[in-house]
PDB file of N, CA and C in Angstrom:
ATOM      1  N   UNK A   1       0.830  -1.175   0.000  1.00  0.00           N
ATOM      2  CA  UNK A   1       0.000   0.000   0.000  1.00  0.00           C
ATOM      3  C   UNK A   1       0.884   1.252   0.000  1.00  0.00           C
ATOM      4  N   UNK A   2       0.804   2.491  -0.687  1.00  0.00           N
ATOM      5  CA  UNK A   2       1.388   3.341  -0.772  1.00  0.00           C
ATOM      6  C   UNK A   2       0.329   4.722  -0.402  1.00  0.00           C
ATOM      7  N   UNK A   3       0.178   5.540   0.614  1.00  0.00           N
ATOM      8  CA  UNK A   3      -0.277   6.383   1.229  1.00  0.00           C
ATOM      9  C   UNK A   3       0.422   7.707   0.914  1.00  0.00           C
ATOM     10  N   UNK A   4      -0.278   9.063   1.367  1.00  0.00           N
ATOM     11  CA  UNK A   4       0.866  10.221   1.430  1.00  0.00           C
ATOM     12  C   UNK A   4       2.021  10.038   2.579  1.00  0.00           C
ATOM     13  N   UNK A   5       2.363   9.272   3.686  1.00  0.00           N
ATOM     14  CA  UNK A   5       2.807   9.229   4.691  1.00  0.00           C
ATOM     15  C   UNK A   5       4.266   8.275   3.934  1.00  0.00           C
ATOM     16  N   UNK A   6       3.645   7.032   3.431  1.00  0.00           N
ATOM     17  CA  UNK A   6       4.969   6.763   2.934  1.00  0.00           C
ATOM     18  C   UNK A   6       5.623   6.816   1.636  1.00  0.00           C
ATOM     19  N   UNK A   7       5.018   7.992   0.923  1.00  0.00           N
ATOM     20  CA  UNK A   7       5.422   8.360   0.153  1.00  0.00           C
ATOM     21  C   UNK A   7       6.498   9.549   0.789  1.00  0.00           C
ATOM     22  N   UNK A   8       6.370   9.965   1.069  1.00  0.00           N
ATOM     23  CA  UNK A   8       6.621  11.394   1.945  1.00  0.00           C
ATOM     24  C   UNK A   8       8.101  10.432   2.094  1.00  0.00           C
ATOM     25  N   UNK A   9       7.718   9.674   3.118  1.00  0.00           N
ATOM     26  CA  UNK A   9       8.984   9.178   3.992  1.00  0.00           C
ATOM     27  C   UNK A   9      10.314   8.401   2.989  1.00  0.00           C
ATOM     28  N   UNK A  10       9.625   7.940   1.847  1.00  0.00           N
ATOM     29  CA  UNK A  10      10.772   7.455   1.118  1.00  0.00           C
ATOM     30  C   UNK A  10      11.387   8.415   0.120  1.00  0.00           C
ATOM     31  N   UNK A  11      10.990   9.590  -0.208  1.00  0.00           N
ATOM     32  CA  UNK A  11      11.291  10.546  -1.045  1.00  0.00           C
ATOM     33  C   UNK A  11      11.793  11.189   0.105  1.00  0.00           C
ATOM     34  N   UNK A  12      11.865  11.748   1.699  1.00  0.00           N
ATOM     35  CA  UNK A  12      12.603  11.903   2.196  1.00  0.00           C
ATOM     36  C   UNK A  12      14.070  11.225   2.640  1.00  0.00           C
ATOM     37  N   UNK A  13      13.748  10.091   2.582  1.00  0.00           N
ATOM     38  CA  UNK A  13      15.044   8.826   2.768  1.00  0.00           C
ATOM     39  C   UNK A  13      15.974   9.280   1.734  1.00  0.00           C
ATOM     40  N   UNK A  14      15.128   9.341   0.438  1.00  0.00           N
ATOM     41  CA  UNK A  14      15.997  10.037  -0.802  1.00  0.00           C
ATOM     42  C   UNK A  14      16.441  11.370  -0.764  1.00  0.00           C
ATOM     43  N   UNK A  15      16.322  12.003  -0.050  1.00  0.00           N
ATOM     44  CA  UNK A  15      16.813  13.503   0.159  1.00  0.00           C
ATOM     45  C   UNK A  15      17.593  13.574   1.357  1.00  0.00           C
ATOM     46  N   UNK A  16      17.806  12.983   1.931  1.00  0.00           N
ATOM     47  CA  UNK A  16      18.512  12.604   2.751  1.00  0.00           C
ATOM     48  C   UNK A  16      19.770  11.177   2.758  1.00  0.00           C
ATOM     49  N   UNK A  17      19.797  10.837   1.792  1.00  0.00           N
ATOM     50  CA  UNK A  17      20.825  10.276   0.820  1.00  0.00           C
ATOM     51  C   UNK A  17      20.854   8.737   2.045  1.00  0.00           C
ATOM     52  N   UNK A  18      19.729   8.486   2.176  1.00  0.00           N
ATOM     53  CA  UNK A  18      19.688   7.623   2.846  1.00  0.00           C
ATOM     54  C   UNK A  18      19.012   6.153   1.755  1.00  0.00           C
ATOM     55  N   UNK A  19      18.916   6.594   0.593  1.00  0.00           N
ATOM     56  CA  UNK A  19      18.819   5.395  -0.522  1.00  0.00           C
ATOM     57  C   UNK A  19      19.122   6.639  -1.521  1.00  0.00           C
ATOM     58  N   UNK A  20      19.393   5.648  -2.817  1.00  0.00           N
ATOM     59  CA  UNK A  20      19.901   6.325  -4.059  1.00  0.00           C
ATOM     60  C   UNK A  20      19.148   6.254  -4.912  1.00  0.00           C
ATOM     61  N   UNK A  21      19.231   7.403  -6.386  1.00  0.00           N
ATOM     62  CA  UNK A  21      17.883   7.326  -7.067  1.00  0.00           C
ATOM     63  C   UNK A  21      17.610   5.965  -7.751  1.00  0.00           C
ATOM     64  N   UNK A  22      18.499   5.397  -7.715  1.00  0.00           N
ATOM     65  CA  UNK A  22      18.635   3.863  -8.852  1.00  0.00           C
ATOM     66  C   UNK A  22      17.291   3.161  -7.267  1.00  0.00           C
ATOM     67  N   UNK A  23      17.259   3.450  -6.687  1.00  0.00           N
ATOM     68  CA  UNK A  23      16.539   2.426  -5.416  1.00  0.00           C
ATOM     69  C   UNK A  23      15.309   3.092  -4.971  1.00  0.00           C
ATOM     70  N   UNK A  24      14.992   4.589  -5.243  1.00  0.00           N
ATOM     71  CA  UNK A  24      14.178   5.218  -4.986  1.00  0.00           C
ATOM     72  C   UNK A  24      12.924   4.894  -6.144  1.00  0.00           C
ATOM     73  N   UNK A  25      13.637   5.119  -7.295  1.00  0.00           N
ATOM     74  CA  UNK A  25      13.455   4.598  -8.900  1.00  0.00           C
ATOM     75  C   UNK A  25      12.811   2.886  -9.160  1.00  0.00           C
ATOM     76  N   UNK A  26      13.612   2.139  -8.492  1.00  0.00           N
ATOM     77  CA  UNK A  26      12.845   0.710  -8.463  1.00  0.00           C
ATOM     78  C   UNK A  26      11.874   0.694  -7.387  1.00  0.00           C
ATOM     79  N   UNK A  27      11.787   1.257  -6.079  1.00  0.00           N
ATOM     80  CA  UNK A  27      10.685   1.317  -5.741  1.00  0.00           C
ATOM     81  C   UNK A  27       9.600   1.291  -5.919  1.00  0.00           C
ATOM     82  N   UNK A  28       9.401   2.735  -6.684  1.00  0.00           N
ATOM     83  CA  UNK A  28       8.255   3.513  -7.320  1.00  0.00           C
ATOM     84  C   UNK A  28       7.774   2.553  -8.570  1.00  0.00           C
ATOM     85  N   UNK A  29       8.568   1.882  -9.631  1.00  0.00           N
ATOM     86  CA  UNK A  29       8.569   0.818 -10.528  1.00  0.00           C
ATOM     87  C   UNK A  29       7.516  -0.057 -10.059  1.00  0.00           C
ATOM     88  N   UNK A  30       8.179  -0.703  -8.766  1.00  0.00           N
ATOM     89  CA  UNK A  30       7.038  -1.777  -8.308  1.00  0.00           C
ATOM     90  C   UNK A  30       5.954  -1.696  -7.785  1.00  0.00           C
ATOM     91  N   UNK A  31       6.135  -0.511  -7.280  1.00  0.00           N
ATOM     92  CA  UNK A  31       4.417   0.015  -6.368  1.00  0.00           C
ATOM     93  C   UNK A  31       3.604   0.425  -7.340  1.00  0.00           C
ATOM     94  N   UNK A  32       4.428   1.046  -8.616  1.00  0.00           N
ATOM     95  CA  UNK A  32       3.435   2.021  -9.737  1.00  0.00           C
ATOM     96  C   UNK A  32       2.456   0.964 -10.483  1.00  0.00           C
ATOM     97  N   UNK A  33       3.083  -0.333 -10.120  1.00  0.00           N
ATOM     98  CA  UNK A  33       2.631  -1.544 -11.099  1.00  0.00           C
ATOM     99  C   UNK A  33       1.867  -2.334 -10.677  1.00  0.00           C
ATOM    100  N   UNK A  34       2.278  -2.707  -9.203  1.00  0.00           N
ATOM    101  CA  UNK A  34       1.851  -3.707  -8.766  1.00  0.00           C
ATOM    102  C   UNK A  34       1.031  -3.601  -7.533  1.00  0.00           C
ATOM    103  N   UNK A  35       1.298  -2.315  -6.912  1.00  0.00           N
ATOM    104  CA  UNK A  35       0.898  -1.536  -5.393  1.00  0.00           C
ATOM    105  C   UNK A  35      -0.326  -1.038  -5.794  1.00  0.00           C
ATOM    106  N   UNK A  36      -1.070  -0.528  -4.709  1.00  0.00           N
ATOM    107  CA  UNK A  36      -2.466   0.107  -4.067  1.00  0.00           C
ATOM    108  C   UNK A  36      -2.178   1.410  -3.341  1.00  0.00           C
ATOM    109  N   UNK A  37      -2.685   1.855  -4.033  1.00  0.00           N
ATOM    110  CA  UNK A  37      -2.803   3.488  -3.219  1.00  0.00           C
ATOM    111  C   UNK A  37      -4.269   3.280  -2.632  1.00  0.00           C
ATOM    112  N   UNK A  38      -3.851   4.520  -1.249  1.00  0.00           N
ATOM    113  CA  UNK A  38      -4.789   4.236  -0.359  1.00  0.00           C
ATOM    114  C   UNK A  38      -4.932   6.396   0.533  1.00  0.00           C
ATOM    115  N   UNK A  39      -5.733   6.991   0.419  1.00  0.00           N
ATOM    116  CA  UNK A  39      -7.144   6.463   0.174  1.00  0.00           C
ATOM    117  C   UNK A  39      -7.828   7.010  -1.071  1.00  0.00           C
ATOM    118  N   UNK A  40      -8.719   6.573  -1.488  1.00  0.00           N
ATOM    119  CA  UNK A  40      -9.175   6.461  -2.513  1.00  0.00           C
ATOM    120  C   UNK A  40      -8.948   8.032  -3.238  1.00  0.00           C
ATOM    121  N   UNK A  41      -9.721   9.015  -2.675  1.00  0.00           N
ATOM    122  CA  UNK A  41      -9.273  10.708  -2.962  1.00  0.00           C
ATOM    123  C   UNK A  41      -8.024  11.193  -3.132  1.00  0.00           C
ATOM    124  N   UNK A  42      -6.525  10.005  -2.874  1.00  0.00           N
ATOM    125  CA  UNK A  42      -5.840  10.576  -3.456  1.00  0.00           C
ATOM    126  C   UNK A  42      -4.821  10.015  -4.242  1.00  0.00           C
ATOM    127  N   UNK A  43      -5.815   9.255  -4.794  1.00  0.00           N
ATOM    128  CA  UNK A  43      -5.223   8.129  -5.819  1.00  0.00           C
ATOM    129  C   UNK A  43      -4.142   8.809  -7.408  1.00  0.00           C
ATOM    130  N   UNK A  44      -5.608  10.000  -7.532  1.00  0.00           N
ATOM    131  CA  UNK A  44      -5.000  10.703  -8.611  1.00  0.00           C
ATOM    132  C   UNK A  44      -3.456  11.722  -8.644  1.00  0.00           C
ATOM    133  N   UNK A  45      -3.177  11.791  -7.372  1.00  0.00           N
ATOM    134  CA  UNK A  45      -1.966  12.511  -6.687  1.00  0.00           C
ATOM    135  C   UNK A  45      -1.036  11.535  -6.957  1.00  0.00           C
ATOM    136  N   UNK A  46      -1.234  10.342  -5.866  1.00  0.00           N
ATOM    137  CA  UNK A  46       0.085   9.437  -5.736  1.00  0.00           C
ATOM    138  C   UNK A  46       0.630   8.970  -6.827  1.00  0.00           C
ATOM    139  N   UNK A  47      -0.638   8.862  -7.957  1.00  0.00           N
ATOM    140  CA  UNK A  47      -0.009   7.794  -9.370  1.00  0.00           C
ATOM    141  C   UNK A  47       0.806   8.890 -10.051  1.00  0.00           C
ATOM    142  N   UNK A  48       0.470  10.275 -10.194  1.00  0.00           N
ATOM    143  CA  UNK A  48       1.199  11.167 -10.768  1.00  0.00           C
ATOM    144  C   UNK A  48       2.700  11.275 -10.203  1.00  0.00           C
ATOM    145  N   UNK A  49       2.865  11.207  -8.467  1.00  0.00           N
ATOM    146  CA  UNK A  49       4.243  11.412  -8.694  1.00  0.00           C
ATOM    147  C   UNK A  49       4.787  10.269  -8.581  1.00  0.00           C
ATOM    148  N   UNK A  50       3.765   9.049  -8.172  1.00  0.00           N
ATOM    149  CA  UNK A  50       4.783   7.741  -8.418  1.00  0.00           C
ATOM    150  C   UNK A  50       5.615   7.456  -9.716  1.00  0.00           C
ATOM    151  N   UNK A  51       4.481   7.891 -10.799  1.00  0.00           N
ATOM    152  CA  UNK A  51       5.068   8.102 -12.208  1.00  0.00           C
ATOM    153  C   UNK A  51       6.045   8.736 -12.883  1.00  0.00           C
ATOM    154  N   UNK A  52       6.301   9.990 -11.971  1.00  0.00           N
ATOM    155  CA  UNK A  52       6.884  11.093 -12.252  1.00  0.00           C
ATOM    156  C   UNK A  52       8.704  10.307 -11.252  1.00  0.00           C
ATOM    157  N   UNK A  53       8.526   9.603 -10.385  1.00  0.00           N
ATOM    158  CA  UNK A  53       9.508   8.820  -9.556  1.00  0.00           C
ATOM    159  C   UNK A  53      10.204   7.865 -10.472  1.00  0.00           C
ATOM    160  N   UNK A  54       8.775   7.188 -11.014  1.00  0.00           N
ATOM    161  CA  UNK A  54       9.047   5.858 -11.682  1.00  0.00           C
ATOM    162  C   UNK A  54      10.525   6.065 -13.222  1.00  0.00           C
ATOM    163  N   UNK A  55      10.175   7.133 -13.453  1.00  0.00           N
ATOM    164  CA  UNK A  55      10.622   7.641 -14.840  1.00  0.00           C
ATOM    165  C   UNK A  55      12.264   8.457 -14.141  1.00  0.00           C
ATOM    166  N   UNK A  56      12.236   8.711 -13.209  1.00  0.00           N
ATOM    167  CA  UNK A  56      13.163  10.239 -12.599  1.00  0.00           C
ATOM    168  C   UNK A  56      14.767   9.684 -12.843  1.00  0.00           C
ATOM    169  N   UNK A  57      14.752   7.985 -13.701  1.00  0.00           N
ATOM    170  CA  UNK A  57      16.439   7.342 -14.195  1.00  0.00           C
ATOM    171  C   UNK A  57      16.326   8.245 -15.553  1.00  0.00           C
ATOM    172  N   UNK A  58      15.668   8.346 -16.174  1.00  0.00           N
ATOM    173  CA  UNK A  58      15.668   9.392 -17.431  1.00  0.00           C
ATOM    174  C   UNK A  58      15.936  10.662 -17.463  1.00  0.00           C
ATOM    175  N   UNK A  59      16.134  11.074 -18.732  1.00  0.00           N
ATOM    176  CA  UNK A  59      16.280  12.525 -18.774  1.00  0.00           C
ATOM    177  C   UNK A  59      15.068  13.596 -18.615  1.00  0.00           C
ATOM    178  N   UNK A  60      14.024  12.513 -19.155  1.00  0.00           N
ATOM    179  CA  UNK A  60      12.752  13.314 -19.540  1.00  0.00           C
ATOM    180  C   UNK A  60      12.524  14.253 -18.016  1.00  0.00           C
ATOM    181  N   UNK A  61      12.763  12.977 -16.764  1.00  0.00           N
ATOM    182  CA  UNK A  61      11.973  13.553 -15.417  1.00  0.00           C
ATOM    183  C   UNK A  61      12.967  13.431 -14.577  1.00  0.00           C
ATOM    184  N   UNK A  62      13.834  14.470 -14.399  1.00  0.00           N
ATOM    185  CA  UNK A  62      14.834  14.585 -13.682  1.00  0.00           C
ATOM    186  C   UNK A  62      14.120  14.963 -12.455  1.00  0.00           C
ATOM    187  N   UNK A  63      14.753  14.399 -11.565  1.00  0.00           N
ATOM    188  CA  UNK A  63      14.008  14.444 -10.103  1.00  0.00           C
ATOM    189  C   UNK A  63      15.010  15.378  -8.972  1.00  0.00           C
ATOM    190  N   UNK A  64      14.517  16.889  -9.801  1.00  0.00           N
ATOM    191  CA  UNK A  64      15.725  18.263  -9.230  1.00  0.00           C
ATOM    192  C   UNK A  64      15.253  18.883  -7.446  1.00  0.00           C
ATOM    193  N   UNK A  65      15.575  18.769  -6.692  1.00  0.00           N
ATOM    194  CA  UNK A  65      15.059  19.491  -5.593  1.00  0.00           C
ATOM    195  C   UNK A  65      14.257  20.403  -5.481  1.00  0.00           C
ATOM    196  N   UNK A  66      13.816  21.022  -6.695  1.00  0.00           N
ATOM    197  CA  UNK A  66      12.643  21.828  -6.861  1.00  0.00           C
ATOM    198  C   UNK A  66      11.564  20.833  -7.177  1.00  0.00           C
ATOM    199  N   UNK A  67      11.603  20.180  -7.873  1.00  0.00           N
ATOM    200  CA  UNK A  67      10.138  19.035  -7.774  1.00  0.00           C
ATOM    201  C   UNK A  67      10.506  18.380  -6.767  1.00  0.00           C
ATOM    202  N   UNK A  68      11.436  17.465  -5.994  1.00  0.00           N
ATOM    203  CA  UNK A  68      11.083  17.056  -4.743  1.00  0.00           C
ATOM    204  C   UNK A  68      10.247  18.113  -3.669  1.00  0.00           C
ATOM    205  N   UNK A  69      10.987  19.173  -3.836  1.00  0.00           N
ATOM    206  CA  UNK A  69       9.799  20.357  -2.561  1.00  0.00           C
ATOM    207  C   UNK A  69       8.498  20.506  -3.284  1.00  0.00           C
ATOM    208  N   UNK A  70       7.876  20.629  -4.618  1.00  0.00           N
ATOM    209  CA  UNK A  70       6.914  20.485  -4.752  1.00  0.00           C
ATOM    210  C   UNK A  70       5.936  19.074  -4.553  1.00  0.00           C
ATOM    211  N   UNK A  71       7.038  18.175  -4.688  1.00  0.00           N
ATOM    212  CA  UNK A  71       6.237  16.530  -4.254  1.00  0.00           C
ATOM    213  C   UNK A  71       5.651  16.300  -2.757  1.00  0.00           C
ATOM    214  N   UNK A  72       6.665  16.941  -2.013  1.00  0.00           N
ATOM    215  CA  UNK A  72       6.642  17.029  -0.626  1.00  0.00           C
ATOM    216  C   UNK A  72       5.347  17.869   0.190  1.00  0.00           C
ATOM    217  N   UNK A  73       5.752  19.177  -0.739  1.00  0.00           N
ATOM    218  CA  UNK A  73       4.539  20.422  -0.405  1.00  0.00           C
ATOM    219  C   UNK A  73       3.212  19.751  -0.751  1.00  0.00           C
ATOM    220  N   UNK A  74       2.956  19.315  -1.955  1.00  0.00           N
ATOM    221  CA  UNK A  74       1.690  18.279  -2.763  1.00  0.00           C
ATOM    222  C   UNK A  74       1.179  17.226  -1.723  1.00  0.00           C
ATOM    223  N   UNK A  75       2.061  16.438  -1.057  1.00  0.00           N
ATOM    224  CA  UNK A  75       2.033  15.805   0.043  1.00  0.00           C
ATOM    225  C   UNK A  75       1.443  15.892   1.187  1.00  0.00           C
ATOM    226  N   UNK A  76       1.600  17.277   1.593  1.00  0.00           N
ATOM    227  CA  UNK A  76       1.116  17.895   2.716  1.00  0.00           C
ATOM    228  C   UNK A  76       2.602  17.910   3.942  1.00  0.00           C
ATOM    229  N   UNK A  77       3.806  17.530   3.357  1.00  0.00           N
ATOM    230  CA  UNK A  77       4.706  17.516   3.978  1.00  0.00           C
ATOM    231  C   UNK A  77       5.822  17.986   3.954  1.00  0.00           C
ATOM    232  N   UNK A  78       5.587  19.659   3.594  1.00  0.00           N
ATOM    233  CA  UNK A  78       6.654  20.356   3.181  1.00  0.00           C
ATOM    234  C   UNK A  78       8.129  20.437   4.149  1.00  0.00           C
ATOM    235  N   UNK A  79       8.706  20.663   2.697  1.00  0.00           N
ATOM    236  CA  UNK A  79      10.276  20.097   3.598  1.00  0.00           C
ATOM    237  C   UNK A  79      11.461  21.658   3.575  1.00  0.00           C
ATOM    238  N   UNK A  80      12.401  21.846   4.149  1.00  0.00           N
ATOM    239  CA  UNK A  80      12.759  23.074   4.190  1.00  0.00           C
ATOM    240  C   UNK A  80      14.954  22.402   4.643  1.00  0.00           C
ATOM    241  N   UNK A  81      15.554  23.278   3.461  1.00  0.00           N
ATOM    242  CA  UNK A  81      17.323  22.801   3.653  1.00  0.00           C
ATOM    243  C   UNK A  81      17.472  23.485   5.333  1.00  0.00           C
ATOM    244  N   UNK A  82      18.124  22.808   6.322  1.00  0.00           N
ATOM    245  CA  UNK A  82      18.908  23.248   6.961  1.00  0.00           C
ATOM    246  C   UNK A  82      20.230  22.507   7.110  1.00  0.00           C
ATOM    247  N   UNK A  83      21.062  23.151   7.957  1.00  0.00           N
ATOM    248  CA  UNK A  83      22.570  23.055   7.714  1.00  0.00           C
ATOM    249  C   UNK A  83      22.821  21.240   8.960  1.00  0.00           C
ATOM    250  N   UNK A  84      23.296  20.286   7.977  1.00  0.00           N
ATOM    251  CA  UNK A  84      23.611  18.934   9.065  1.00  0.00           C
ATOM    252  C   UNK A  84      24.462  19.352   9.929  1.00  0.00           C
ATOM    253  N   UNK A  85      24.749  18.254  11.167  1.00  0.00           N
ATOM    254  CA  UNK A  85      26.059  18.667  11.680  1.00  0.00           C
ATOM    255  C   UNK A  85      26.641  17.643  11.333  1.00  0.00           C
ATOM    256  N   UNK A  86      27.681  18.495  11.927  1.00  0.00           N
ATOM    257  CA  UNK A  86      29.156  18.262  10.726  1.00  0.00           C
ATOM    258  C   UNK A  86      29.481  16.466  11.661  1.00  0.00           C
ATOM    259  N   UNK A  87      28.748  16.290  12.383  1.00  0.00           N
ATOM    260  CA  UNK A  87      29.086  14.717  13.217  1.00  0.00           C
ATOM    261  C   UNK A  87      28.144  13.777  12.465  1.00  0.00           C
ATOM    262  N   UNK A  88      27.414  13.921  11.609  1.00  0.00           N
ATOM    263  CA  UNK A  88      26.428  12.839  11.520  1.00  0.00           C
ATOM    264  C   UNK A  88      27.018  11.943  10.499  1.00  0.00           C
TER     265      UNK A  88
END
């Protein structure tokens, strides 16, 4: 099942270089295909940026930090750069 919650959370994992786009990219592949979005009202959201994920190894849909903050914002889970520390 793919929700706004874990959508959110794995496109954050990806912005946080905590998976890579080659893994963010097969994700979205298998959920776009084979997965359930849930709930029904925002079916038409998730398939758009799952699609827009699914494609983001291409040139066509480069997946630039300006569409991640709009994926995020779309989400309801807007995201904002601050500075890491330098220990993590």
């Amino acid at each position: 099942m793919v929700n706004r919650q874990i959508l959110s959370e794995k496109l954050l994992a990806y912005l946080n270089n905590e998976i890579t786009l080659a893994e963010l990219v097969d994700w979205a592949e298998v959920f776009f295909i084979d997965g359930w979005f849930e709930p029904d009202e925002d079916i038409p959201l998730l398939r758009d940026i799952m699609m827009f994920i699914a494609g983001a190894d291409t040139p066509y849909c480069p997946l630039t930090w300006g569409v991640c903050q709009d994926f995020m914002q779309r989400l309801g889970s807007p995201v904002k750069v601050v500075l890491a520390d330098k220990a993590s």
